[in-house]
Protein backbone atom coordinates (compact mmCIF):
# COMPACT_ATOMS: atom_id res chain seq x y z
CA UNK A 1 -61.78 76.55 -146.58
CA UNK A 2 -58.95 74.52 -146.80
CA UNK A 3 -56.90 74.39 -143.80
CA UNK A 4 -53.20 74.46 -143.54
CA UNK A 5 -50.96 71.66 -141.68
CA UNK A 6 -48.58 74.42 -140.37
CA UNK A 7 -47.94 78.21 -140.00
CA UNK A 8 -44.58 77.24 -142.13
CA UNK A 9 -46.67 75.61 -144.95
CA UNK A 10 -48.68 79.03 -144.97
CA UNK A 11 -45.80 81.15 -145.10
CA UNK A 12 -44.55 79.07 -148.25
CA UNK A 13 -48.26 79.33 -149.64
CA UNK A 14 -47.90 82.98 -149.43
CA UNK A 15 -44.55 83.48 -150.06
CA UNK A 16 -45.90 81.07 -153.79
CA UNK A 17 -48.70 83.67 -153.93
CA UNK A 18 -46.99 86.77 -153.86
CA UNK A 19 -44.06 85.48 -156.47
CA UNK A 20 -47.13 84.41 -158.91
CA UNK A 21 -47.93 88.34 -158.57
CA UNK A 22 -44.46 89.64 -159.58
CA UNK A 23 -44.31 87.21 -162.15
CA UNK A 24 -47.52 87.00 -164.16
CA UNK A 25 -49.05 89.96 -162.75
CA UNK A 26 -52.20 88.55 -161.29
CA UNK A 27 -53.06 85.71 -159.04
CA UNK A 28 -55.74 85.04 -156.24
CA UNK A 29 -57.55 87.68 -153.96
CA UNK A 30 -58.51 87.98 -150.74
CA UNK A 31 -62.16 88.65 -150.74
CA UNK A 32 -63.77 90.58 -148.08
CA UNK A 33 -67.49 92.08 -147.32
CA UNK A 34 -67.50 95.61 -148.10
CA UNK A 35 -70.81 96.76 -147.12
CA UNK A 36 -72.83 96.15 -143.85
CA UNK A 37 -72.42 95.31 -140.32
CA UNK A 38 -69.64 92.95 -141.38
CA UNK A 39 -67.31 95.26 -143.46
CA UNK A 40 -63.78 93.72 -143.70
CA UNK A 41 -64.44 90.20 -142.41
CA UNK A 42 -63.34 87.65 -144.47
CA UNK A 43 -65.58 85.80 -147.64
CA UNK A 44 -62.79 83.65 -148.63
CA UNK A 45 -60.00 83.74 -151.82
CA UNK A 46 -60.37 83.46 -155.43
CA UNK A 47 -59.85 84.83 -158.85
CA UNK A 48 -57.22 82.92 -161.39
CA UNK A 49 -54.18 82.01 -160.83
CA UNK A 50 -51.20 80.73 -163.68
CA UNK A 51 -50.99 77.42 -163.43
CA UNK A 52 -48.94 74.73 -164.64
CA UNK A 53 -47.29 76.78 -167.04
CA UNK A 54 -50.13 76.75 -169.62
CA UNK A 55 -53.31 78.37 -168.51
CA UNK A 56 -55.26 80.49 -165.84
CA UNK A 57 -56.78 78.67 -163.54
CA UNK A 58 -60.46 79.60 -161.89
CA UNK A 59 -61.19 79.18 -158.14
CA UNK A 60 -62.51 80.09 -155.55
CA UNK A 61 -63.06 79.36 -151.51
CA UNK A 62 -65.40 81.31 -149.77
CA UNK A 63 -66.80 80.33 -146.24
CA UNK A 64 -69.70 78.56 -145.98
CA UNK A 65 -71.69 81.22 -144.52
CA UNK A 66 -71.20 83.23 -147.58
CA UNK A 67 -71.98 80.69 -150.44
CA UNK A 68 -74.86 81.54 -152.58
CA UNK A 69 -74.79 85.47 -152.13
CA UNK A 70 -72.86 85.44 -155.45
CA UNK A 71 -69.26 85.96 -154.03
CA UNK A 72 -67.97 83.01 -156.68
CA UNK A 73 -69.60 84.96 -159.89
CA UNK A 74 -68.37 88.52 -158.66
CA UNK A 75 -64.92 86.57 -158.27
CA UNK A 76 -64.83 84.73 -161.34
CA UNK A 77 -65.46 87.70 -163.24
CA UNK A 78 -63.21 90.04 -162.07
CA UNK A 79 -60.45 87.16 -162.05
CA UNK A 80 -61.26 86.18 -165.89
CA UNK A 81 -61.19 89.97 -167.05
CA UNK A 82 -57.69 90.73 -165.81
CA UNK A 83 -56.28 87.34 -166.56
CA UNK A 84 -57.77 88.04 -170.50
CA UNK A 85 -56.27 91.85 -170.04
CA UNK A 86 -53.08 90.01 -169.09
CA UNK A 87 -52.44 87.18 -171.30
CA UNK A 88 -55.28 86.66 -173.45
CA UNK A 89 -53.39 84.13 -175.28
CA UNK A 90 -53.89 81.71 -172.27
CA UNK A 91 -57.34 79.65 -172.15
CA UNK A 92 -59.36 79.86 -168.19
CA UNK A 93 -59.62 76.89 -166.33
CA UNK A 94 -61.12 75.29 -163.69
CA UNK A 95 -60.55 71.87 -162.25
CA UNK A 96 -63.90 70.85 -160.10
CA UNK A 97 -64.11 67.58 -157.91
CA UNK A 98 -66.91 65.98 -159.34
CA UNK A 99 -68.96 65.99 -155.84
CA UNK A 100 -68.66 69.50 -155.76
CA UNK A 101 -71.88 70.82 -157.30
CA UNK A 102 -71.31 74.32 -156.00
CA UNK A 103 -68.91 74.77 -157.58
CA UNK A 104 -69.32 73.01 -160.74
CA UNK A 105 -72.12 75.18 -161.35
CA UNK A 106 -70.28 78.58 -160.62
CA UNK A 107 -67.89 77.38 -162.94
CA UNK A 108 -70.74 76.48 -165.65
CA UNK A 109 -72.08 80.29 -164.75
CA UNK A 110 -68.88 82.21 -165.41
CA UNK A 111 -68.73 80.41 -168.99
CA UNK A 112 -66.52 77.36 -168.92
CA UNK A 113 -67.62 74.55 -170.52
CA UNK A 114 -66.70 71.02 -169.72
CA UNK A 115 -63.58 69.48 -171.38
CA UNK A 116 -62.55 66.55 -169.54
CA UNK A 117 -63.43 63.97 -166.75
CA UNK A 118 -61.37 61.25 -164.86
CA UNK A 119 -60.07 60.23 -161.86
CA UNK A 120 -59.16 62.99 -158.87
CA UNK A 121 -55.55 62.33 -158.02
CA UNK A 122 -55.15 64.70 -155.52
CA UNK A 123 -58.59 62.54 -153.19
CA UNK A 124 -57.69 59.40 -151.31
CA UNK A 125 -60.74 58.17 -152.61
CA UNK A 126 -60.10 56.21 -155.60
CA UNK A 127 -63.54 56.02 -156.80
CA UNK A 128 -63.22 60.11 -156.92
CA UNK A 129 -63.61 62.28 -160.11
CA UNK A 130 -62.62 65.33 -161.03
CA UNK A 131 -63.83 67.79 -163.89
CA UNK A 132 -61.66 69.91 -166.33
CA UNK A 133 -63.37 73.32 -167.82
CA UNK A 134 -62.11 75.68 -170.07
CA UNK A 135 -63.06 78.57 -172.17
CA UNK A 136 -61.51 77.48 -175.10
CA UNK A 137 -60.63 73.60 -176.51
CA UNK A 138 -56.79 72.47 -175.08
CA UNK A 139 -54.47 70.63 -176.29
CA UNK A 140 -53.85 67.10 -174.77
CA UNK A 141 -50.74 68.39 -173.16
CA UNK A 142 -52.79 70.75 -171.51
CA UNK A 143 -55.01 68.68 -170.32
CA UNK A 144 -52.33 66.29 -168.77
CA UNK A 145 -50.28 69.01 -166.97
CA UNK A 146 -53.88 70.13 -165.65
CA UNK A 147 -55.12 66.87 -164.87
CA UNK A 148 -52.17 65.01 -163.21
């Protein structure tokens, strides 16, 4: 998972999260197991979030010790049916680093289709590339506000 700088960049993480839920009326989970000897411990967060003002947006983080027990499919479907049952006007996406075949192929599973590829912004690497998906073609506005 991605870790946090600070205990006050968290709070303004959740504090972001919880608004996003007023507002739009869905956002990220916390997933955790709900069966067996490990019943409540953590799996990670996911599901879609609203995101720059013009779509839903897939992810997901689990921990590593959960990947490949289908946590990202169960997540990505629940996530995609109430962000449809909210605003079905809005396409899914998911933005994927390139290197990340994980999760490019959970993305690829729950439907998405490849829409766009260029340069990650958000990786020190400048040789890095990132992946757009969607459900649905975007507009090049879309795929700016999503890609920059």
């Amino acid at each position: 998972m991605l870790a946090h700088p600070s205990i006050e960049h968290t709070k303004a993480v959740l504090q972001r999260r919880i608004a996003e839920w007023h507002e739009h009326g869905h956002g990220l989970w916390v997933v955790r197991h709900l069966n067996g000897s490990s019943v409540g411990e953590l799996v990670g967060i996911g599901g879609c979030n609203f995101w720059a003002n013009t779509t839903w947006n897939l992810s997901f983080s689990l921990r590593p010790q959960d990947w490949g027990r289908g946590y990202a499919q169960e997540i990505a479907a629940a996530g995609m049916e109430r962000a449809q049952a909210v605003r079905p006007d809005l396409p899914i996406t998911a933005v994927v680093a390139t290197r990340n075949t994980r999760s490019r192929k959970a993305v690829e599973r729950a439907g998405l289709h490849q829409v766009w590829q260029g340069q990650d912004n958000h990786d020190p690497d400048p040789t890095a590339t990132m992946l757009l998906y969607a459900d649905r073609s975007l507009s090049t506005d879309q795929v700016h506000a999503l890609t920059r």
